[in-house]
N, C-alpha and C. Protein backbone atom coordinates (compact mmCIF):
# COMPACT_ATOMS: atom_id res chain seq x y z
N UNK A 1 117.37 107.77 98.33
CA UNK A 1 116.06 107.59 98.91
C UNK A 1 116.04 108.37 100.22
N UNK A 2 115.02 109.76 100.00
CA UNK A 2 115.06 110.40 101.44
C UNK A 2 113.83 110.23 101.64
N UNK A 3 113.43 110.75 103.20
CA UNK A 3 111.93 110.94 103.28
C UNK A 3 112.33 112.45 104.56
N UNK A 4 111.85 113.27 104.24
CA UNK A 4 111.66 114.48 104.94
C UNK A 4 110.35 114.77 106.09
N UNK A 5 110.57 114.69 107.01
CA UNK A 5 109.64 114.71 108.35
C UNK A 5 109.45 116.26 109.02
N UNK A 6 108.52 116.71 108.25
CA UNK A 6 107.83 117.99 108.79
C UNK A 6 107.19 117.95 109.97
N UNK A 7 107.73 119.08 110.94
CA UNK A 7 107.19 119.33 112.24
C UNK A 7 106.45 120.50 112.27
N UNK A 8 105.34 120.77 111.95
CA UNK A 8 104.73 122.08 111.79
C UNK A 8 103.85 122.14 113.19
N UNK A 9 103.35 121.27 113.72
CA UNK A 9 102.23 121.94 114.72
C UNK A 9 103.61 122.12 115.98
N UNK A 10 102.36 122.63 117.07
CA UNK A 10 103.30 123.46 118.24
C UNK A 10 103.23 122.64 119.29
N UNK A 11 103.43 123.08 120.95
CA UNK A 11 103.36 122.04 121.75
C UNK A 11 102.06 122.24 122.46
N UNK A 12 101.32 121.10 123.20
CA UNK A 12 100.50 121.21 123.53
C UNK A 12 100.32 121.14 125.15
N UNK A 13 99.70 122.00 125.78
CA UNK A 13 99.80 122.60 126.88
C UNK A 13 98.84 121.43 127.72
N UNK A 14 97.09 121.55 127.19
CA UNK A 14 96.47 121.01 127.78
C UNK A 14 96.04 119.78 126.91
N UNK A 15 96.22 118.35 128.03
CA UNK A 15 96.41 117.23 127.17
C UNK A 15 95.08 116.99 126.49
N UNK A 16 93.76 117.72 126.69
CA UNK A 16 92.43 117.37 125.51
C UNK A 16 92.83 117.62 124.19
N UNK A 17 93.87 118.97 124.16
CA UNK A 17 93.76 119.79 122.77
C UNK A 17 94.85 118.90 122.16
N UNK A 18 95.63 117.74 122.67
CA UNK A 18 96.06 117.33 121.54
C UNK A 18 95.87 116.19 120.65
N UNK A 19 95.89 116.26 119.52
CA UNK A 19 95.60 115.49 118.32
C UNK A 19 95.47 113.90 118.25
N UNK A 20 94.25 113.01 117.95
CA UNK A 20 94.43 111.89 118.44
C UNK A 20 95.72 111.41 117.88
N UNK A 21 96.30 110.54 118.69
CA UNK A 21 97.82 109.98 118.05
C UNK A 21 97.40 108.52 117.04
N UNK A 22 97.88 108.61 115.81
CA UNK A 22 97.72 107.71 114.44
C UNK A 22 98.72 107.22 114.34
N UNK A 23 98.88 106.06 113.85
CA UNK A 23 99.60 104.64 113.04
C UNK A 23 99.47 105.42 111.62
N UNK A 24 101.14 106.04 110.92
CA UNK A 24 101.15 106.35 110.03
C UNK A 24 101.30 105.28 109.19
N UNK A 25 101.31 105.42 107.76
CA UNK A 25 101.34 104.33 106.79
C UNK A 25 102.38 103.92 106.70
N UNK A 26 103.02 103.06 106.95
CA UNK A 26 104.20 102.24 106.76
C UNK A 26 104.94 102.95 105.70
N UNK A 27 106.01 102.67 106.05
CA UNK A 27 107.21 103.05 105.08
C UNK A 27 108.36 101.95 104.83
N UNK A 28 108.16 101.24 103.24
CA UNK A 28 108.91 99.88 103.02
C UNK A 28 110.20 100.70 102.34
N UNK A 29 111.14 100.61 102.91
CA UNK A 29 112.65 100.75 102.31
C UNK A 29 113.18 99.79 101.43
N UNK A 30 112.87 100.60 100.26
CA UNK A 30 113.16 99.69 99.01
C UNK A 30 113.23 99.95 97.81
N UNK A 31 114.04 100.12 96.82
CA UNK A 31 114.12 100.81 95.65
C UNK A 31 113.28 100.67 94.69
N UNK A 32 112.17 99.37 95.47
CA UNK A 32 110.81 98.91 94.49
C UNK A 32 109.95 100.03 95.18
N UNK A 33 109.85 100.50 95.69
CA UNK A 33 108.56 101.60 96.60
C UNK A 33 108.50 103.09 95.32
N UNK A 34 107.44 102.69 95.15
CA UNK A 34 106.71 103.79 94.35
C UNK A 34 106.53 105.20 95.19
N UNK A 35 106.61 105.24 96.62
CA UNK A 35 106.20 106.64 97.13
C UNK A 35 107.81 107.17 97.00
N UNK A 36 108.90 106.49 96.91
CA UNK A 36 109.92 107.71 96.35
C UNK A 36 109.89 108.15 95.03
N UNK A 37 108.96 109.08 94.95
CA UNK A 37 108.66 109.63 93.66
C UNK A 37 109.89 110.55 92.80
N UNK A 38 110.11 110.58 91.36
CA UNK A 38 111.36 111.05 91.13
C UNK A 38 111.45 112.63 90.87
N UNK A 39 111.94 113.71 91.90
CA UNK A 39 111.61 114.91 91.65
C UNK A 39 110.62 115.30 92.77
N UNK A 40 110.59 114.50 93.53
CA UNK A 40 109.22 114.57 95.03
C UNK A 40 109.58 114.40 96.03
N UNK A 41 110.67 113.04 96.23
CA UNK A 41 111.16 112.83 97.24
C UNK A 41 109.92 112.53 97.93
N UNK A 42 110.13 111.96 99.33
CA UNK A 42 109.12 111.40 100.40
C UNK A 42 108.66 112.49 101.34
N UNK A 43 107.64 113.14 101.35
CA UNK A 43 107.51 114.15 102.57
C UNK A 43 106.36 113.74 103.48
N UNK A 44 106.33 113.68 105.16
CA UNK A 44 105.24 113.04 105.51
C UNK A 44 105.13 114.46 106.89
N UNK A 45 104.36 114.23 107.03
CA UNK A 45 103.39 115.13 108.15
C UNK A 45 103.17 115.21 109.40
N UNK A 46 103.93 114.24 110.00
CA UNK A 46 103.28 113.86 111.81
C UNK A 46 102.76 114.54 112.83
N UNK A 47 101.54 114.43 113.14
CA UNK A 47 101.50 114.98 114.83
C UNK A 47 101.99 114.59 115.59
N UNK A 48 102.43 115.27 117.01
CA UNK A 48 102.64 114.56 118.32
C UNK A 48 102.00 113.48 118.41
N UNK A 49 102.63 112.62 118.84
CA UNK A 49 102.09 111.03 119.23
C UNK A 49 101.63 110.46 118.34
N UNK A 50 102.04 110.18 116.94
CA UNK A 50 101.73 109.62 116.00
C UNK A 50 102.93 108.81 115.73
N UNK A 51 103.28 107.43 115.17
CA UNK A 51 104.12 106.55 115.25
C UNK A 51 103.89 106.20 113.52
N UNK A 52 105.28 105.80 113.65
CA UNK A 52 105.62 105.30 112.03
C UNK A 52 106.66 104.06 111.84
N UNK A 53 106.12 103.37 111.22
CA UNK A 53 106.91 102.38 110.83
C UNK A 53 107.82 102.07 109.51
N UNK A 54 109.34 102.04 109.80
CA UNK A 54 109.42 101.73 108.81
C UNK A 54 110.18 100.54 108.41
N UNK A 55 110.43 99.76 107.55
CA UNK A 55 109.93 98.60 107.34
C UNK A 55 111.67 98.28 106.69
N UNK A 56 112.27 97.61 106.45
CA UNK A 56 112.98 96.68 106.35
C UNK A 56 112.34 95.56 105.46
N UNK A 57 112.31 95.25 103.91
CA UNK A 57 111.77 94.00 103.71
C UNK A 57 112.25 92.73 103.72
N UNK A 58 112.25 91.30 103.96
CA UNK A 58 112.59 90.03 103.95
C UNK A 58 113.05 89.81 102.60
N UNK A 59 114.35 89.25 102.51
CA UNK A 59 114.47 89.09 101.05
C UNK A 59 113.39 88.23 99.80
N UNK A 60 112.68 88.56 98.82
CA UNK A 60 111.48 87.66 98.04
C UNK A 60 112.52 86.68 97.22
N UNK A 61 111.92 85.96 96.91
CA UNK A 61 112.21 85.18 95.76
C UNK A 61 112.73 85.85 94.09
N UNK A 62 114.07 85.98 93.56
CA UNK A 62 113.79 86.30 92.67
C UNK A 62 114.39 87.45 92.56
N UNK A 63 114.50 88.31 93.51
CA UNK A 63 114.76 89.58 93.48
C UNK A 63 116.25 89.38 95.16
N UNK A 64 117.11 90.05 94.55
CA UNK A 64 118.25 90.19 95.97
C UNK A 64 117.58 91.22 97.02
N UNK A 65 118.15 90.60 98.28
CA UNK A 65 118.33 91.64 99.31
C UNK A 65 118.63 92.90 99.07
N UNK A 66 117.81 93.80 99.51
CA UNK A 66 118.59 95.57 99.56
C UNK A 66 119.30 95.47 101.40
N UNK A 67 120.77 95.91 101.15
CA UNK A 67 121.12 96.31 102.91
C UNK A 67 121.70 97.86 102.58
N UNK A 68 120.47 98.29 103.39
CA UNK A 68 120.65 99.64 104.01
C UNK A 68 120.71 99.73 105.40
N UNK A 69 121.51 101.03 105.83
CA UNK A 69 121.76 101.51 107.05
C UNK A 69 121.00 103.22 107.45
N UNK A 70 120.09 102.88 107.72
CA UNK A 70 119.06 104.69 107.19
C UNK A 70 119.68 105.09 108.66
N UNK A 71 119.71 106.95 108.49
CA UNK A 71 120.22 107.58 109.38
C UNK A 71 119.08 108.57 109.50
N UNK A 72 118.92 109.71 110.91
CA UNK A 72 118.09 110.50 110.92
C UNK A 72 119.38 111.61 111.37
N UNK A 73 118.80 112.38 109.76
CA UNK A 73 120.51 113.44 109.55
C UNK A 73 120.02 114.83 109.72
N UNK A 74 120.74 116.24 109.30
CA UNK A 74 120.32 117.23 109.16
C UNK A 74 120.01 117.83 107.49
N UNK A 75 119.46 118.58 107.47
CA UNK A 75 119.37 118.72 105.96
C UNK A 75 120.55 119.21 105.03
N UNK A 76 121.05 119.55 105.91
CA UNK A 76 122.33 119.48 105.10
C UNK A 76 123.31 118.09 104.44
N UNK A 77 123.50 117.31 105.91
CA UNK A 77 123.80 116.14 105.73
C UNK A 77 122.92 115.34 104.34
N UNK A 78 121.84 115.32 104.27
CA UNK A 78 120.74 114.89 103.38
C UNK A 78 121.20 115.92 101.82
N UNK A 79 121.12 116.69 101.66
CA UNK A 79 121.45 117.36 100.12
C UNK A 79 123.08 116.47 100.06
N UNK A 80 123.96 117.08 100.71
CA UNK A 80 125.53 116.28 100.56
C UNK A 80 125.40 114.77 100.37
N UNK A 81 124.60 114.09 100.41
CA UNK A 81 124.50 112.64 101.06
C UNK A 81 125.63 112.19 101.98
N UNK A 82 125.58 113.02 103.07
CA UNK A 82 126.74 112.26 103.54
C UNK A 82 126.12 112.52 105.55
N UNK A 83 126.58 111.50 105.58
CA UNK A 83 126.18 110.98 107.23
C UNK A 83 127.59 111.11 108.42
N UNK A 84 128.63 111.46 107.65
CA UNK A 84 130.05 111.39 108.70
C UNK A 84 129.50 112.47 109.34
N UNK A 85 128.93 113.44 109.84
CA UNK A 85 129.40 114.84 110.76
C UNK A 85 128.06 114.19 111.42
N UNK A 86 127.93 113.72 112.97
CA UNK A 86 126.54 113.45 113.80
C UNK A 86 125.87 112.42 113.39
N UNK A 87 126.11 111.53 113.15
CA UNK A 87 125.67 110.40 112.44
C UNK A 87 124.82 109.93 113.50
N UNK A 88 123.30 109.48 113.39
CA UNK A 88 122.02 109.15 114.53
C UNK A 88 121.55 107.86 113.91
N UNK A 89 122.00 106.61 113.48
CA UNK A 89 121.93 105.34 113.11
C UNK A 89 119.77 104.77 113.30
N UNK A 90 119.31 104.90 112.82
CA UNK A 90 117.54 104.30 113.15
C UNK A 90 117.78 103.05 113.30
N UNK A 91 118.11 102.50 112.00
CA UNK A 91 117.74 100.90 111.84
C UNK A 91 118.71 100.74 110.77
N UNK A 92 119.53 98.93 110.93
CA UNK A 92 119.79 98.26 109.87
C UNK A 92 119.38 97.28 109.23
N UNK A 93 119.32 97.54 108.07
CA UNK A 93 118.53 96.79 106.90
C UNK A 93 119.72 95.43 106.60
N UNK A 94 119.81 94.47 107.68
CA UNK A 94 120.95 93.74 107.22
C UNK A 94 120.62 92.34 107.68
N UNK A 95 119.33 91.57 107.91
CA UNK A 95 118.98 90.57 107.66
C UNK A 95 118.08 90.04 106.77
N UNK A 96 118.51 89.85 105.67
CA UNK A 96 117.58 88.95 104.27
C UNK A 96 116.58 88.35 104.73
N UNK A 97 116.77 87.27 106.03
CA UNK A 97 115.72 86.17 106.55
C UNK A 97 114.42 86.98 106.83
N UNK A 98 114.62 88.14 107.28
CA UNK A 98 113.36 88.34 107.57
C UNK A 98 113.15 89.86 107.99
N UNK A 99 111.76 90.38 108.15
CA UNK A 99 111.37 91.76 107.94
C UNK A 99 112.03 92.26 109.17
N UNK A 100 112.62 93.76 108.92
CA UNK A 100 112.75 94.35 109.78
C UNK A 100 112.01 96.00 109.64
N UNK A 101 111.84 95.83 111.48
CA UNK A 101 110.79 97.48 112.20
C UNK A 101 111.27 97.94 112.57
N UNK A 102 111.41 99.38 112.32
CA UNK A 102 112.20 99.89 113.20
C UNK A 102 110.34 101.14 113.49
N UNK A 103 110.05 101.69 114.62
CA UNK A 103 109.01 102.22 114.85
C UNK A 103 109.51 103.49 115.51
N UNK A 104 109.06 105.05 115.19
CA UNK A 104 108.99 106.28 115.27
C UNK A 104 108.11 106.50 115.90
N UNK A 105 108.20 107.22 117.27
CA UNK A 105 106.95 107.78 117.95
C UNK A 105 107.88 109.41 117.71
N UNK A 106 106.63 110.00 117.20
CA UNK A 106 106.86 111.29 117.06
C UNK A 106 106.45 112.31 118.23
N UNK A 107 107.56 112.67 118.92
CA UNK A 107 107.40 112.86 120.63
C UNK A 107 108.40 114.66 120.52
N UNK A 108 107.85 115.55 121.35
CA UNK A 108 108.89 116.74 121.55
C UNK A 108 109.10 116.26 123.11
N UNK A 109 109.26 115.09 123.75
CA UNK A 109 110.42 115.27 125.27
C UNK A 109 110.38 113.27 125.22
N UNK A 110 111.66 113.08 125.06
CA UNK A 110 111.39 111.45 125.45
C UNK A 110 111.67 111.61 126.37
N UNK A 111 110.97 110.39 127.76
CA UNK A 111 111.57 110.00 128.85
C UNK A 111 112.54 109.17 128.87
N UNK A 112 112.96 108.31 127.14
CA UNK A 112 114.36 107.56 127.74
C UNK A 112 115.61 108.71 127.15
N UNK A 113 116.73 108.71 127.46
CA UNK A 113 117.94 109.76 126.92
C UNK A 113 118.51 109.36 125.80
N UNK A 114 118.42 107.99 125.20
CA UNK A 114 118.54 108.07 124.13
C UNK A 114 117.21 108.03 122.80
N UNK A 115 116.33 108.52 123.44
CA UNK A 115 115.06 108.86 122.57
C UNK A 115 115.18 109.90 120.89
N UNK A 116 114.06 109.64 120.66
CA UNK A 116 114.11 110.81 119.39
C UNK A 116 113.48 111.77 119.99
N UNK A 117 113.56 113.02 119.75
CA UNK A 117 112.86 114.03 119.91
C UNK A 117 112.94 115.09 118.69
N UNK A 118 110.98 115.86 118.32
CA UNK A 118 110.97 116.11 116.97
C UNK A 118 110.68 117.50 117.68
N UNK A 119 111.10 118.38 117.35
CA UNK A 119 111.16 119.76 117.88
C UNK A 119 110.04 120.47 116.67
N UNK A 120 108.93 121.45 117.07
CA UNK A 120 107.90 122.03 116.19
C UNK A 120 108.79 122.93 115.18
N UNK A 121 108.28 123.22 113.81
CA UNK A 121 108.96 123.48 112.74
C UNK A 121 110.60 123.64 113.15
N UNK A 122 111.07 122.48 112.69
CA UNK A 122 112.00 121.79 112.67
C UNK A 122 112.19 120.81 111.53
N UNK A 123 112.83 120.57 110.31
CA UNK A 123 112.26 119.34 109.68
C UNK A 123 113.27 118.42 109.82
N UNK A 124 113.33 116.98 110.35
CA UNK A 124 114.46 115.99 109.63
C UNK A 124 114.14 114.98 108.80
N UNK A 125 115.29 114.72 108.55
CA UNK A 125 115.56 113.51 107.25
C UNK A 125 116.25 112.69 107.78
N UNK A 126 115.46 111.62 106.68
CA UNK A 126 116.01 109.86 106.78
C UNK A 126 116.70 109.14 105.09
N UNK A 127 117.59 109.28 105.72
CA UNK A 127 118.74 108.40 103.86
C UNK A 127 119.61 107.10 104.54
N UNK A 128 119.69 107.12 103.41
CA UNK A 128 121.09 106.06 103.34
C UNK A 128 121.84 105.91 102.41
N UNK A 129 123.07 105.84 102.84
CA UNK A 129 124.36 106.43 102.12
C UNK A 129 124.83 105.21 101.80
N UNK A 130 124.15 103.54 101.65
CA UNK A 130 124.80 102.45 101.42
C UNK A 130 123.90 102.13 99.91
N UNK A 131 124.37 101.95 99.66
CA UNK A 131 124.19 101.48 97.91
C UNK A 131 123.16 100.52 97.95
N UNK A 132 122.63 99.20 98.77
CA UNK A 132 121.53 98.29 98.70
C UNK A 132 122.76 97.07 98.87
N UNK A 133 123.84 97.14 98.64
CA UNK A 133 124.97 95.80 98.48
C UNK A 133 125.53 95.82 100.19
N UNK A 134 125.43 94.88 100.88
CA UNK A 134 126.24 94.09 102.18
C UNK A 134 127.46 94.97 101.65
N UNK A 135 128.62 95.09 100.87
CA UNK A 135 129.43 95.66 100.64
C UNK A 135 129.78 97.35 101.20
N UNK A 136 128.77 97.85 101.14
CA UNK A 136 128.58 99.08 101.28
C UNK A 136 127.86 99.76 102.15
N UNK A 137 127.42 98.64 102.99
CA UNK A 137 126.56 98.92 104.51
C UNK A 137 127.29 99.87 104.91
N UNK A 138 128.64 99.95 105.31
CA UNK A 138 129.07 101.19 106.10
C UNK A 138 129.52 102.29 105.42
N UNK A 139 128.95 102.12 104.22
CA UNK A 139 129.19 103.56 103.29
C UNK A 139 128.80 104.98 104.78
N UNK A 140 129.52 105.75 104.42
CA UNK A 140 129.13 107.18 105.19
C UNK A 140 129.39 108.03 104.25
N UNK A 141 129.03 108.25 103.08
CA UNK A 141 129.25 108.74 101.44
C UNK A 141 128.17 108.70 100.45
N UNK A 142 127.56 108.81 99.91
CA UNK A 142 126.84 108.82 98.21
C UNK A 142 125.76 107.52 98.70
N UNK A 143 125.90 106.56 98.10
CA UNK A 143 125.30 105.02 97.85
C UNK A 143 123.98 105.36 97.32
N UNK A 144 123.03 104.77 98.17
CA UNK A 144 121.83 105.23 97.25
C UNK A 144 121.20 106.24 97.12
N UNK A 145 121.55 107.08 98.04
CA UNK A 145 121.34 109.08 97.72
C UNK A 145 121.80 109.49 96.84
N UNK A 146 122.79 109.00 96.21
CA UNK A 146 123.58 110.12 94.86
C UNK A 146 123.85 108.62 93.78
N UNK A 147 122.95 107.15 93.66
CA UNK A 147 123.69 106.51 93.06
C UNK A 147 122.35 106.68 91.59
N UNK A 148 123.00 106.69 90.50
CA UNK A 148 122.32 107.13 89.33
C UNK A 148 121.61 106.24 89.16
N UNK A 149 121.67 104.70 89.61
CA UNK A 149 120.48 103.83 89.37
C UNK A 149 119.73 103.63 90.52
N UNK A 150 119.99 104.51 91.39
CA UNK A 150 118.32 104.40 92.25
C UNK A 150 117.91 105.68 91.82
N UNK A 151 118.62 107.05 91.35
CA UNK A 151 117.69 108.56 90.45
C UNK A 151 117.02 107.62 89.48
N UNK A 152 117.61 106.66 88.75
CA UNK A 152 116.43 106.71 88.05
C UNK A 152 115.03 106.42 88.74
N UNK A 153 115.57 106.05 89.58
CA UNK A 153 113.47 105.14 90.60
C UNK A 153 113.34 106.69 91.79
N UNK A 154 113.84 107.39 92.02
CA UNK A 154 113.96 108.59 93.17
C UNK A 154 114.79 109.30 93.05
N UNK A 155 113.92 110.30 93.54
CA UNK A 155 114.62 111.94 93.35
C UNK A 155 115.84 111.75 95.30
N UNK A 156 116.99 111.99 94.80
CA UNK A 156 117.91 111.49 96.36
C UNK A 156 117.21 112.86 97.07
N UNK A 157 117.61 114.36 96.59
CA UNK A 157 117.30 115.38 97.42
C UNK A 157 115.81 115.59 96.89
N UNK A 158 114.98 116.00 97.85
CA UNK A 158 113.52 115.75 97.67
C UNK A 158 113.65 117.55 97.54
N UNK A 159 112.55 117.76 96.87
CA UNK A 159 112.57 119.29 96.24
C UNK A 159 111.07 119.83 96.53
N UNK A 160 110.35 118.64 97.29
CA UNK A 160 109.20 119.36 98.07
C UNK A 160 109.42 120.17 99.18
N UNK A 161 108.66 120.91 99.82
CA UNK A 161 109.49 122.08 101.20
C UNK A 161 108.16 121.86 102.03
N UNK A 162 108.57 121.56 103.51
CA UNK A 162 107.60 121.13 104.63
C UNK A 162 107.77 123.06 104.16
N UNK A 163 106.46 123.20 105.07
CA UNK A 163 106.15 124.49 105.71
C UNK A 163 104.69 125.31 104.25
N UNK A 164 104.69 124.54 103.22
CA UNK A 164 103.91 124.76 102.68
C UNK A 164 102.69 123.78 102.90
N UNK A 165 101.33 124.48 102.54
CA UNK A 165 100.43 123.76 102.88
C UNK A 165 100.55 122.13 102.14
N UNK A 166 99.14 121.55 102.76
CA UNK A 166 99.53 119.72 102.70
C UNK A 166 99.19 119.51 101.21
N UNK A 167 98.02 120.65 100.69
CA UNK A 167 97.39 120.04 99.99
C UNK A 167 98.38 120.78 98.48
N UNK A 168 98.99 122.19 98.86
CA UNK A 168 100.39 122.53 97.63
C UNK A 168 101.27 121.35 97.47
N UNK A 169 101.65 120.12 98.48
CA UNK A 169 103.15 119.41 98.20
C UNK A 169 102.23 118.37 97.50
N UNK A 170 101.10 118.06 97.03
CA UNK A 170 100.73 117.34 96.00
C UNK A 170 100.31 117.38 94.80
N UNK A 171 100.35 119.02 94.82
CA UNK A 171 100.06 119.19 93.75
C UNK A 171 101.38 119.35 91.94
């Protein structure tokens, strides 16, 4: 399960010209989520100052906990599935009781030093290399990027390409 974060616009000089900042659509980490499409992978779009959530679900009734550990890797790291070389930790998916946020402001200068910063055409990626099992939380290897029963629900390496227009990666 990847999701690929295209940085296409540039920086903005004078603060009118830039883009109102949006609440992107949530993003539920979960091998039930229909937007990891198989052969599509997740690709999303952000402007400066646009924030994203992504979501951690509470364990339901019926269905087990998924524990993931999602990383924000390089694309390389992301095709290999593997997170050992620079490993940048987002969020862990490791309490059942209840939902977890982890929230993305899509920023080119943070004022804190351990901030994100999304540099203009630039793209990164978000995986996780733990299988969905407490067991394998500290996978830094394969898990659910290369594991054959989450290909069947998602494509691990997404085979859409930021830098083409919005309305080509849906078609």
């Amino acid at each position: 399960m990847n999701v690929v974060i295209c940085r296409e616009g540039g920086i903005y000089s004078d603060r009118s010209a830039l883009p109102s900042a949006k609440l992107m659509e949530s993003i539920i980490w979960s091998s039930q989520n229909p937007k990891f499409v198989t052969g599509k992978g997740l690709v999303i779009y952000p402007d400066i100052g646009d924030k994203l959530d992504i979501i951690c679900p509470k364990a339901d009734q019926g269905r087990e906990y998924e524990f993931y550990k999602l990383y924000l890797v390089k694309r390389e790291q992301a095709e290999a599935c593997s997170t050992v070389l620079d490993p940048n930790v987002l969020v862990n998916c490791n309490k059942p009781e209840k939902d977890i946020k982890f929230t993305i402001k899509f920023q080119e200068f943070s004022p804190n030093y351990m901030g994100l910063e999304f540099k203009k055409n630039v793209n990164y990626y978000i995986t996780s290399t733990s299988n969905g099992t407490v067991e394998t939380l500290e996978n830094r290897e394969g898990g659910a990027c290369k594991s054959p029963i989450h290909e069947s629900h998602h494509e691990s390496r997404t085979s859409s390409k930021c830098g083409e227009s919005r309305g080509a990666r849906d078609s």
